[in-house]
N, C-alpha and C. Protein backbone atom coordinates (compact mmCIF):
# COMPACT_ATOMS: atom_id res chain seq x y z
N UNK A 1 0.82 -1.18 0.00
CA UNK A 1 0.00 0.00 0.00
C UNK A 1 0.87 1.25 0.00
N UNK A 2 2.17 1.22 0.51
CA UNK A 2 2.92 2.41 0.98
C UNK A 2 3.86 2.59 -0.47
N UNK A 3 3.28 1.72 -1.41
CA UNK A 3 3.74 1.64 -2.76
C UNK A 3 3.39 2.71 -3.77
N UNK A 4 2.50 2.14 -3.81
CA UNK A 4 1.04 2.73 -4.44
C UNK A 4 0.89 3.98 -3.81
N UNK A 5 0.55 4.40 -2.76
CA UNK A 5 0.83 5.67 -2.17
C UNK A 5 1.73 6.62 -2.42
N UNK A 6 2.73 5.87 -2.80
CA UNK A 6 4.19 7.09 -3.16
C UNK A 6 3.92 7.40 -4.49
N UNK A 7 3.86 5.92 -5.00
CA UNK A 7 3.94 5.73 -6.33
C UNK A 7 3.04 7.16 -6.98
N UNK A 8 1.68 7.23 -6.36
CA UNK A 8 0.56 7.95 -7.26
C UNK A 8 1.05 9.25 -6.86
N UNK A 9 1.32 9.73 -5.08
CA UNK A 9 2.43 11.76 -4.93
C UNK A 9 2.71 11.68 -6.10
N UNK A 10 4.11 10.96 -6.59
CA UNK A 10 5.36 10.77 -7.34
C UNK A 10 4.76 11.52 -8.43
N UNK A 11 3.61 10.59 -9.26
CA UNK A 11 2.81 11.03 -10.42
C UNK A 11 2.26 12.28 -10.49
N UNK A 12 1.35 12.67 -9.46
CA UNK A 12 1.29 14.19 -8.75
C UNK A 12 1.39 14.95 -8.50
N UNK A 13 2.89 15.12 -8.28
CA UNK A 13 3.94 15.97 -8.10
C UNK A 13 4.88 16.03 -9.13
N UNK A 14 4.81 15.10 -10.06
CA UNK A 14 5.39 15.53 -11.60
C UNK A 14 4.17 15.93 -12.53
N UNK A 15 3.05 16.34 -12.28
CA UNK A 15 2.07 17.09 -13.12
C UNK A 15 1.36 15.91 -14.11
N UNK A 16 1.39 14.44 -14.01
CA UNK A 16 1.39 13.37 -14.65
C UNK A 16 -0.52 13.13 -14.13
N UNK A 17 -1.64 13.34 -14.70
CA UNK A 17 -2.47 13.05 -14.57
C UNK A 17 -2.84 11.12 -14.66
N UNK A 18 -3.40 11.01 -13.36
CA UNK A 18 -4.20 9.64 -13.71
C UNK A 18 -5.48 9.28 -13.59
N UNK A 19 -5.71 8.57 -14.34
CA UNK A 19 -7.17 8.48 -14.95
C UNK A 19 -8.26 8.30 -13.65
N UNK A 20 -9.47 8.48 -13.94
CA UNK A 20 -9.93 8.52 -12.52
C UNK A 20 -10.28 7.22 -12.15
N UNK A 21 -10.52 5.80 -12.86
CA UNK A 21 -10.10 4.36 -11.98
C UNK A 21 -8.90 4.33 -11.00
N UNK A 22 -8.20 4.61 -11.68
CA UNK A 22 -6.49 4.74 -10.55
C UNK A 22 -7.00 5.46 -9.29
N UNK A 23 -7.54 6.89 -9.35
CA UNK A 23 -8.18 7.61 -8.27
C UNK A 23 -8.83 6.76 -7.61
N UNK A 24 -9.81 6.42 -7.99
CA UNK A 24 -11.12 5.44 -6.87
C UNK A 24 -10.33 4.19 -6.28
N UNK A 25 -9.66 4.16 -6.90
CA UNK A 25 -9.15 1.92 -6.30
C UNK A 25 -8.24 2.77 -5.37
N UNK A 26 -7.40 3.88 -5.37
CA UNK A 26 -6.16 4.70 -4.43
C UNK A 26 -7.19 4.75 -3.06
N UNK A 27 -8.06 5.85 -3.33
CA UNK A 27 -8.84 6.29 -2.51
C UNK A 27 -9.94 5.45 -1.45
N UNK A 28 -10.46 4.31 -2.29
CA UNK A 28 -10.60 3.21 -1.85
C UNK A 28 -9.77 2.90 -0.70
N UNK A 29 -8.73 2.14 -1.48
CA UNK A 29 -7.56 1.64 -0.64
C UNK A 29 -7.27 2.28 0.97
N UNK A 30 -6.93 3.68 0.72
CA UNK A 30 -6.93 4.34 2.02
C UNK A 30 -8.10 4.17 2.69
N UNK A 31 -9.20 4.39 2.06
CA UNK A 31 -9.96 4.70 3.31
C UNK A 31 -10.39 3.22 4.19
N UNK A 32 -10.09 2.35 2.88
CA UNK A 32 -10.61 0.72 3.81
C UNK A 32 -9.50 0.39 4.80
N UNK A 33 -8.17 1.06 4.68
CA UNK A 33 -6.88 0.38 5.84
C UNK A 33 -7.30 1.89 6.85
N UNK A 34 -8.21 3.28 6.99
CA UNK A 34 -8.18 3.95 7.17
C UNK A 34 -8.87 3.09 8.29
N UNK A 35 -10.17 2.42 7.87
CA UNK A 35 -11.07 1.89 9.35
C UNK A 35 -10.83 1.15 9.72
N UNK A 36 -9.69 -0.04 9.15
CA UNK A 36 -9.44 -1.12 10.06
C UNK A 36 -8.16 -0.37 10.75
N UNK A 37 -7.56 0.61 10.91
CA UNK A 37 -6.66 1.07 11.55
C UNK A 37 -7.25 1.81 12.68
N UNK A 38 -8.21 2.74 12.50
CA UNK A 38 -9.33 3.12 13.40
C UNK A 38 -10.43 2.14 14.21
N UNK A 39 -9.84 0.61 13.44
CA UNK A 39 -11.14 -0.30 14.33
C UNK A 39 -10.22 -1.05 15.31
N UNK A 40 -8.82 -1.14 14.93
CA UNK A 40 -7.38 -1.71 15.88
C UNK A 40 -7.36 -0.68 17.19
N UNK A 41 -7.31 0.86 17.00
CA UNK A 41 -7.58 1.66 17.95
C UNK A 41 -8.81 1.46 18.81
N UNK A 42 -10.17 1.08 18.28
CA UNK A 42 -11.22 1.12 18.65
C UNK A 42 -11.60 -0.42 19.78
N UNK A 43 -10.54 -1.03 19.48
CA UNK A 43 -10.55 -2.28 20.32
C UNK A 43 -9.97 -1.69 21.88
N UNK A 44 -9.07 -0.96 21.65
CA UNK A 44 -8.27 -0.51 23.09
C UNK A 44 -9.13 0.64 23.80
N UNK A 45 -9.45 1.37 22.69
CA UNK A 45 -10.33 2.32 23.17
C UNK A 45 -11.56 2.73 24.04
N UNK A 46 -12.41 2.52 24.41
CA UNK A 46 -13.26 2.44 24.74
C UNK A 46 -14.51 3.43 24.25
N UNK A 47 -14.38 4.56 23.22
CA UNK A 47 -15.07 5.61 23.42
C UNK A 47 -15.64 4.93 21.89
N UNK A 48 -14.88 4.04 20.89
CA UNK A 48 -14.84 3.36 19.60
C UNK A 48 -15.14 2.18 19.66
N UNK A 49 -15.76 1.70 18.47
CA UNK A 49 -16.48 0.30 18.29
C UNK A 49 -15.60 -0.04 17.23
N UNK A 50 -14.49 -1.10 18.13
CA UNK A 50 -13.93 -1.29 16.89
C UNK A 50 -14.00 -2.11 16.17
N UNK A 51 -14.50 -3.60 16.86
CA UNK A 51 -14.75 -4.49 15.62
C UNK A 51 -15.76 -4.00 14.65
N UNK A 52 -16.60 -3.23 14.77
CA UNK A 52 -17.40 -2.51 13.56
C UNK A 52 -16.67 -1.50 12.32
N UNK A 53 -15.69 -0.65 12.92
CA UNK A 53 -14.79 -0.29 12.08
C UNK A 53 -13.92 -1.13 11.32
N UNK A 54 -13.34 -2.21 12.08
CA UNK A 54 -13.01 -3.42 10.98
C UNK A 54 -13.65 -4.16 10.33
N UNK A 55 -14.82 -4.49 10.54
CA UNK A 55 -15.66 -5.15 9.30
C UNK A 55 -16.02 -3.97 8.36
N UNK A 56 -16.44 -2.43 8.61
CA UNK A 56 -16.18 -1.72 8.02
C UNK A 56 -15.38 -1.26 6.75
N UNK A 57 -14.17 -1.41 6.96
CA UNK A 57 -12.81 -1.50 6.65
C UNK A 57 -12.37 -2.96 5.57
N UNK A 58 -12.71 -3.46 5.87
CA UNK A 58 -13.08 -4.78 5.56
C UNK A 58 -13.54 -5.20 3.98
N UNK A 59 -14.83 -4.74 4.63
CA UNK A 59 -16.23 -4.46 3.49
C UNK A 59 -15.55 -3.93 2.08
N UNK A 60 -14.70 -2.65 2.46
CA UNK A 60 -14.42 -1.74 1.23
C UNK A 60 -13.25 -2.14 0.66
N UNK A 61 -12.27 -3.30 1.83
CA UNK A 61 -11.02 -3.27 0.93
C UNK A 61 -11.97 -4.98 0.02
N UNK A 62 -12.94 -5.60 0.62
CA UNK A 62 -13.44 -6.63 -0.23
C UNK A 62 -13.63 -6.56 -1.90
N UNK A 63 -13.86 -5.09 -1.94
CA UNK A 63 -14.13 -5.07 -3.61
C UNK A 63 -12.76 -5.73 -4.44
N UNK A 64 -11.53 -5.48 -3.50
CA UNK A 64 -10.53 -5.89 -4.37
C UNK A 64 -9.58 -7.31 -4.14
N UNK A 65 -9.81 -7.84 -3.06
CA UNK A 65 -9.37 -8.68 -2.40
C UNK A 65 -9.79 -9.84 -2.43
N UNK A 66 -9.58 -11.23 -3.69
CA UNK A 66 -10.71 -11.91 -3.00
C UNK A 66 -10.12 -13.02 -1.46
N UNK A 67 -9.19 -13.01 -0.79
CA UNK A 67 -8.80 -13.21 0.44
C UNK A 67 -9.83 -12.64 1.48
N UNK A 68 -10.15 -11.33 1.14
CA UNK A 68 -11.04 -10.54 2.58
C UNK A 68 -12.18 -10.97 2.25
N UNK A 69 -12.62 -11.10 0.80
CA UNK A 69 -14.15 -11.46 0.41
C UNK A 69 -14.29 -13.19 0.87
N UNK A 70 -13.29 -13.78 0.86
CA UNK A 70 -13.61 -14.96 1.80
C UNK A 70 -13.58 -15.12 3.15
N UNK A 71 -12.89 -14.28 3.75
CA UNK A 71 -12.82 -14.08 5.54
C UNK A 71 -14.31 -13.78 5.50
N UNK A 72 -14.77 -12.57 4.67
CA UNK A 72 -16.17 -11.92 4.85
C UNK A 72 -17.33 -12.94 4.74
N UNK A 73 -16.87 -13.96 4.23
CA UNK A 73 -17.96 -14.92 3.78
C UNK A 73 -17.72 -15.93 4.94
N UNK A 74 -16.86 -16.34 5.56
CA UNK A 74 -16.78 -16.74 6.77
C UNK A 74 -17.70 -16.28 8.08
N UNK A 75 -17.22 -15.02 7.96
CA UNK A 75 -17.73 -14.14 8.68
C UNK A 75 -19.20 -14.15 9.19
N UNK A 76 -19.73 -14.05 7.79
CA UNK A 76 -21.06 -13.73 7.51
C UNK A 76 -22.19 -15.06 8.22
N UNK A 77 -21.04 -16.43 7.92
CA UNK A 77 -21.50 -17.51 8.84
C UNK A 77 -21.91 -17.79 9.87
N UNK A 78 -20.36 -17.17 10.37
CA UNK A 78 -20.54 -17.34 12.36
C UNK A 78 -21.25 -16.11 12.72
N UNK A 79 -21.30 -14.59 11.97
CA UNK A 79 -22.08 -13.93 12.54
C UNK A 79 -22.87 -13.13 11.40
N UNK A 80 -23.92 -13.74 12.09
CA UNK A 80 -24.75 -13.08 10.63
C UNK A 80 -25.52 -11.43 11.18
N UNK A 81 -25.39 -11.30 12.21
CA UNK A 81 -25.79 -9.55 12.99
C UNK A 81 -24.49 -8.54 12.30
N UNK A 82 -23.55 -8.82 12.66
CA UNK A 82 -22.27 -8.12 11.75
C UNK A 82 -22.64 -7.83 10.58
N UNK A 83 -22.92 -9.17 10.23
CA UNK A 83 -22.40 -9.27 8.49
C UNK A 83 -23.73 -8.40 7.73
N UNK A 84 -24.64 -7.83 8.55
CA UNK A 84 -26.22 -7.07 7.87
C UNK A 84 -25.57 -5.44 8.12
N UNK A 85 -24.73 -5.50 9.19
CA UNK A 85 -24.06 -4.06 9.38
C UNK A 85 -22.91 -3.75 8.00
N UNK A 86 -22.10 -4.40 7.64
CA UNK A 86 -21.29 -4.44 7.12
C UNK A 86 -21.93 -4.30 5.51
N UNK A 87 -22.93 -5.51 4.82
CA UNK A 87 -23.88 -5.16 3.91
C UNK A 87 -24.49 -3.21 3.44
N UNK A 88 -24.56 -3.32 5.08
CA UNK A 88 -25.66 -1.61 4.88
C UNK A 88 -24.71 -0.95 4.35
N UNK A 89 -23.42 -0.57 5.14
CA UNK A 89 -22.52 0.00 4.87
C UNK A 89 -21.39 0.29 3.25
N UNK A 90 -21.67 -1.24 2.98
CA UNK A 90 -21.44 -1.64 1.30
C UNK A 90 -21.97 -1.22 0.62
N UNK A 91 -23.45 -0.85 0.46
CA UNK A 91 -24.35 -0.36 -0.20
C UNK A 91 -24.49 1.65 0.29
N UNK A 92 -23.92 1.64 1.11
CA UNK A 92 -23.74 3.56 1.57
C UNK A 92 -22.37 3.66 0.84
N UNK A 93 -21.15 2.62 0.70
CA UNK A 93 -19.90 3.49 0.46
C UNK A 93 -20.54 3.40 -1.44
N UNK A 94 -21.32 2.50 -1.52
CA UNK A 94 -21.05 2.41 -3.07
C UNK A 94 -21.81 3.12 -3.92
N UNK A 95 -23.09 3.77 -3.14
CA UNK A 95 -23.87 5.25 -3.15
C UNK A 95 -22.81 6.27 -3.51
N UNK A 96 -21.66 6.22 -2.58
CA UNK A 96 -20.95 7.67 -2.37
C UNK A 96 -20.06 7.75 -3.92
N UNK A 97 -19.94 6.76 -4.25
CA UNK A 97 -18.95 6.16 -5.62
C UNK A 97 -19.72 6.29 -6.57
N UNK A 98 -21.14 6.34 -6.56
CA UNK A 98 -21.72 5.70 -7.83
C UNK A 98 -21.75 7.11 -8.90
N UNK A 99 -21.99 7.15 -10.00
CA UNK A 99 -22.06 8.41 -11.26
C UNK A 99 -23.64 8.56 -11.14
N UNK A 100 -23.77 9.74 -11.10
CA UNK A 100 -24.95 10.30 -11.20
C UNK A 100 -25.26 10.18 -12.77
């Protein structure tokens, strides 16, 4: 990830436009290690729910992963109350993505 991250500044900062798929899968990317990093905090925390931020987190890096899309399908087994939170949430990030 810390690849890809440099990699796209790098592009950025040499005036090198990228197409806006590259944008969404980048942006993606961050924000899905954004909540499982915020759901790792949210375990110690107390004021944060963090296993919800990691299935959260989860959910969004699933579009690209199929490793997480099978944990998720695991998941969805042993807990199927999660896995309707995590759903809602799939269907709100992919609202926020979709073309008018």
């Amino acid at each position: 990830m810390y690849m890809i991250m440099t990699h796209s500044l790098t592009l950025f900062c040499l005036g090198i436009d990228l197409p806006l798929d590259a944008i969404k899968k980048i942006g993606l990317l961050i924000l899905g290690w954004f909540f499982i990093v915020l759901g790792i905090l949210g375990l110690f925390l107390p004021i944060l729910q963090g296993v919800l931020f990691i299935l959260i987190g989860l959910a969004i890096l699933s579009t690209r992963s199929e490793i997480i899309k099978r944990f998720l399908k695991h998941l969805e087994e042993r807990y199927p109350d999660h896995h309707e939170r995590v759903e809602i949430w799939k269907e709100k990030i992919k609202n926020w993505f979709k073309r008018d």
